[in-house]
Structures are given as structure tokens and as C-alpha cells.
N, C-alpha and C. Protein backbone atom coordinates (compact mmCIF):
# COMPACT_ATOMS: atom_id res chain seq x y z
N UNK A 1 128.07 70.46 66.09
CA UNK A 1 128.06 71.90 65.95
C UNK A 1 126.76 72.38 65.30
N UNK A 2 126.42 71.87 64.00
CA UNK A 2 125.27 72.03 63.49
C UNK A 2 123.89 71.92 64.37
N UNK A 3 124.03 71.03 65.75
CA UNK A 3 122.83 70.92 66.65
C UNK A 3 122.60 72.14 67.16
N UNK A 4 124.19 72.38 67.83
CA UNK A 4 123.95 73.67 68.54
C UNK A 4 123.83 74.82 68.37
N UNK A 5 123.93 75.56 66.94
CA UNK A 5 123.26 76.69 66.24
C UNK A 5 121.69 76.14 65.86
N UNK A 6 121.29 75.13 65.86
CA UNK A 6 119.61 74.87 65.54
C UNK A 6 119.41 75.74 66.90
N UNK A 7 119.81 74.67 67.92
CA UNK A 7 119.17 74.95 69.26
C UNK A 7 119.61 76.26 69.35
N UNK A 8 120.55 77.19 68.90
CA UNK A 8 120.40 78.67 69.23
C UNK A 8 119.78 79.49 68.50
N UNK A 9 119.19 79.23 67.45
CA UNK A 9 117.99 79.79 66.41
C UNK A 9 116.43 79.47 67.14
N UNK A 10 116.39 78.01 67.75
CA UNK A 10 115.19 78.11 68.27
C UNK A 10 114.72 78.71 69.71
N UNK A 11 115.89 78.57 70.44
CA UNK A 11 115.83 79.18 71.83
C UNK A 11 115.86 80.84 71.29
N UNK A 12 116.38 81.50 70.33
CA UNK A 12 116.30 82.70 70.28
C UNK A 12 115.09 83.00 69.72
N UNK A 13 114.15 82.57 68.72
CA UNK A 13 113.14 82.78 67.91
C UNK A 13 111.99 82.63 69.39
N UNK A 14 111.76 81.62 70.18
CA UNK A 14 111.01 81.57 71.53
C UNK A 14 111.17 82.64 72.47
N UNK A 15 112.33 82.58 73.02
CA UNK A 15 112.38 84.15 73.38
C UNK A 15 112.19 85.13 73.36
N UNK A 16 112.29 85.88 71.70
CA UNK A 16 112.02 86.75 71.22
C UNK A 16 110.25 87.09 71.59
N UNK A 17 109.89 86.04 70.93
CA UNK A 17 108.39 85.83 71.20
C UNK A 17 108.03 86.18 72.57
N UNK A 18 108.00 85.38 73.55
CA UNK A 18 107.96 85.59 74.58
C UNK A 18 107.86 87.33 75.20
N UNK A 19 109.13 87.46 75.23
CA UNK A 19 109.52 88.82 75.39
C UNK A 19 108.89 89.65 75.23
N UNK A 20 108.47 90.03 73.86
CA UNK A 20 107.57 90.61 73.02
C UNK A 20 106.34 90.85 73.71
N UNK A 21 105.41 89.37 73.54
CA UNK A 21 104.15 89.26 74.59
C UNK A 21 104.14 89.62 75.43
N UNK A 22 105.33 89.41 76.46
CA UNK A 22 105.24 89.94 77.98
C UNK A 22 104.87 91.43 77.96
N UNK A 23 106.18 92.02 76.67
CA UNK A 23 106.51 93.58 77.06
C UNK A 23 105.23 94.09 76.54
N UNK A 24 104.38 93.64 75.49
CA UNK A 24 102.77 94.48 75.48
C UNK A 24 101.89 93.94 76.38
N UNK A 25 101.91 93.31 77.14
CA UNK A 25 101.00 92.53 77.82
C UNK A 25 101.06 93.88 78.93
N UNK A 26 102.19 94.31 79.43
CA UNK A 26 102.32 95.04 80.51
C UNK A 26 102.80 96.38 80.31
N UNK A 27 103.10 97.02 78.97
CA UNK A 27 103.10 98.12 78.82
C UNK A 27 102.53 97.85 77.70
N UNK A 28 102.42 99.47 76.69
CA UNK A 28 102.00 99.69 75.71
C UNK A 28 101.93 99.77 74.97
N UNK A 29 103.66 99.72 74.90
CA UNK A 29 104.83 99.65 73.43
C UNK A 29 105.73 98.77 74.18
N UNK A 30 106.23 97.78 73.19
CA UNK A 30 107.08 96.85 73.63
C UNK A 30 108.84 97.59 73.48
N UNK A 31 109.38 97.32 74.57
CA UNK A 31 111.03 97.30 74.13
C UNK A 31 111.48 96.60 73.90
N UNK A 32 112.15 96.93 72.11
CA UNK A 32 112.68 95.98 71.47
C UNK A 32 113.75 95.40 71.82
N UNK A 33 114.94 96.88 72.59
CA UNK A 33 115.64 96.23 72.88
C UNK A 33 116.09 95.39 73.83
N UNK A 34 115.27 95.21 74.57
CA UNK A 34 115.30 94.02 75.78
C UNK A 34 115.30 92.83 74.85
N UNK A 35 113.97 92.95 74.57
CA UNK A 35 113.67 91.56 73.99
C UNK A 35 114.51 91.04 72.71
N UNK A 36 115.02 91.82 72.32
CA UNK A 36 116.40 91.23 71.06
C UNK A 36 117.47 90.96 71.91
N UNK A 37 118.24 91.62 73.01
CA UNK A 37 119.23 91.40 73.67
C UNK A 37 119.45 90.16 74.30
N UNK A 38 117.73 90.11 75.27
CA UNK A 38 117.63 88.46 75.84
C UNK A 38 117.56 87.67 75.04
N UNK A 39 116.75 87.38 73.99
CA UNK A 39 116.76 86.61 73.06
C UNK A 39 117.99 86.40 71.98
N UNK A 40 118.53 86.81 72.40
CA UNK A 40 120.21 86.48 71.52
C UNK A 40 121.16 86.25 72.77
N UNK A 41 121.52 86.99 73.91
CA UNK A 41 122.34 86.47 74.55
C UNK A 41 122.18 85.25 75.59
N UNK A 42 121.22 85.20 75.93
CA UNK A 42 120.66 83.57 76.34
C UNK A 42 121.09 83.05 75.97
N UNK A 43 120.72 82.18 74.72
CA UNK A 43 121.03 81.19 74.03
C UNK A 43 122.10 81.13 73.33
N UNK A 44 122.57 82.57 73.34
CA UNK A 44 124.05 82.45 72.87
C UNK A 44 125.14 82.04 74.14
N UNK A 45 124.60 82.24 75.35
CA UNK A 45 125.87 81.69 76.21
C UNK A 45 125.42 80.16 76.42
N UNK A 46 123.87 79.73 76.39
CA UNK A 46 123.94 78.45 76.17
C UNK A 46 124.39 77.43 75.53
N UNK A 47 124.29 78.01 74.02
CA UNK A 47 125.53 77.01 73.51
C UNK A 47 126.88 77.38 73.47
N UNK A 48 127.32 78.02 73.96
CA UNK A 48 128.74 78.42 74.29
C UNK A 48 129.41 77.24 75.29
N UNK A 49 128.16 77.08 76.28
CA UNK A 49 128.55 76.23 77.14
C UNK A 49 128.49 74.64 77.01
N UNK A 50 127.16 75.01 75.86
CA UNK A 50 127.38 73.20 75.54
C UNK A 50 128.63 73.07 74.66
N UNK A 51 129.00 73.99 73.76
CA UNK A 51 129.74 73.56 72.85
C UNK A 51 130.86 73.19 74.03
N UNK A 52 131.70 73.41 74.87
CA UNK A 52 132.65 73.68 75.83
C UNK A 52 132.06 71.92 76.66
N UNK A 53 131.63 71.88 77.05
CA UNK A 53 130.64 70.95 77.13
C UNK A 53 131.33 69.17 76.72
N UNK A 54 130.50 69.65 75.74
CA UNK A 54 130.63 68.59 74.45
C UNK A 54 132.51 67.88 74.20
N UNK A 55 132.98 69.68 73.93
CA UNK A 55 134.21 69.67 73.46
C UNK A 55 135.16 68.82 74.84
N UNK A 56 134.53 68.53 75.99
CA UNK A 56 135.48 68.56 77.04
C UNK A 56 135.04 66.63 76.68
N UNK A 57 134.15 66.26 76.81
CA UNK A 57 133.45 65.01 76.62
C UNK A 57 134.62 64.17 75.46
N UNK A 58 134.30 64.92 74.52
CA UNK A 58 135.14 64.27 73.30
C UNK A 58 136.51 63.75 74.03
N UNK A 59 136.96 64.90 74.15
CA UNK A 59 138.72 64.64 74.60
C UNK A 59 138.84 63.80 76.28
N UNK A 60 137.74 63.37 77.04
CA UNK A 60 137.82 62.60 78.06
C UNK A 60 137.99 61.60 77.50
């Protein structure tokens, strides 16, 4: 469990970034809220799915 909140702190902190860059790269003012939304719900359904994942592994 502890892996998979790392990995959703770092996939969200990259994202964020990302996002960010893109949205001034191509406009003039970035939207925040894109780039907070993707960067949290990404990686939040990613480990949703590993955890589900994982959890199915154990009990095989």
C-alpha cells in the first residue's frame, strides 16, 4: 500500500509539471485547472487499479 501512494505522489507531482509546461508553452496563462485535475485523477485511478490488482494476486 505504502508503494502505491509513493507511486501516486510521483505520477501526480510529473504531471502536474508537465501540464503546466505544456499549458504556457501554448497559451499565455496556464489552466490550473486542467492541470490539477489530470494530475490527480490519473494516477489516482492508477493505483486504484493496481491496488485491485495486487489485492486479486494475493487471494489467487
Amino acid at each position: 500500500m505504502k508503494k502505491i501512494v509513493l507511486k501516486f505522489f510521483i505520477f501526480s507531482a510529473i504531471l502536474l509539471v508537465v501540464n503546466v509546461t505544456i499549458n504556457l508553452f501554448f497559451k499565455s496563462t496556464p489552466n490550473w485547472y486542467t492541470a490539477i485535475s489530470t494530475a490527480v485523477s490519473v494516477p489516482l485511478g492508477v493505483a486504484i487499479i493496481e491496488y485491485f490488482l495486487r489485492d486479486k494476486e494475493k487471494n489467487f
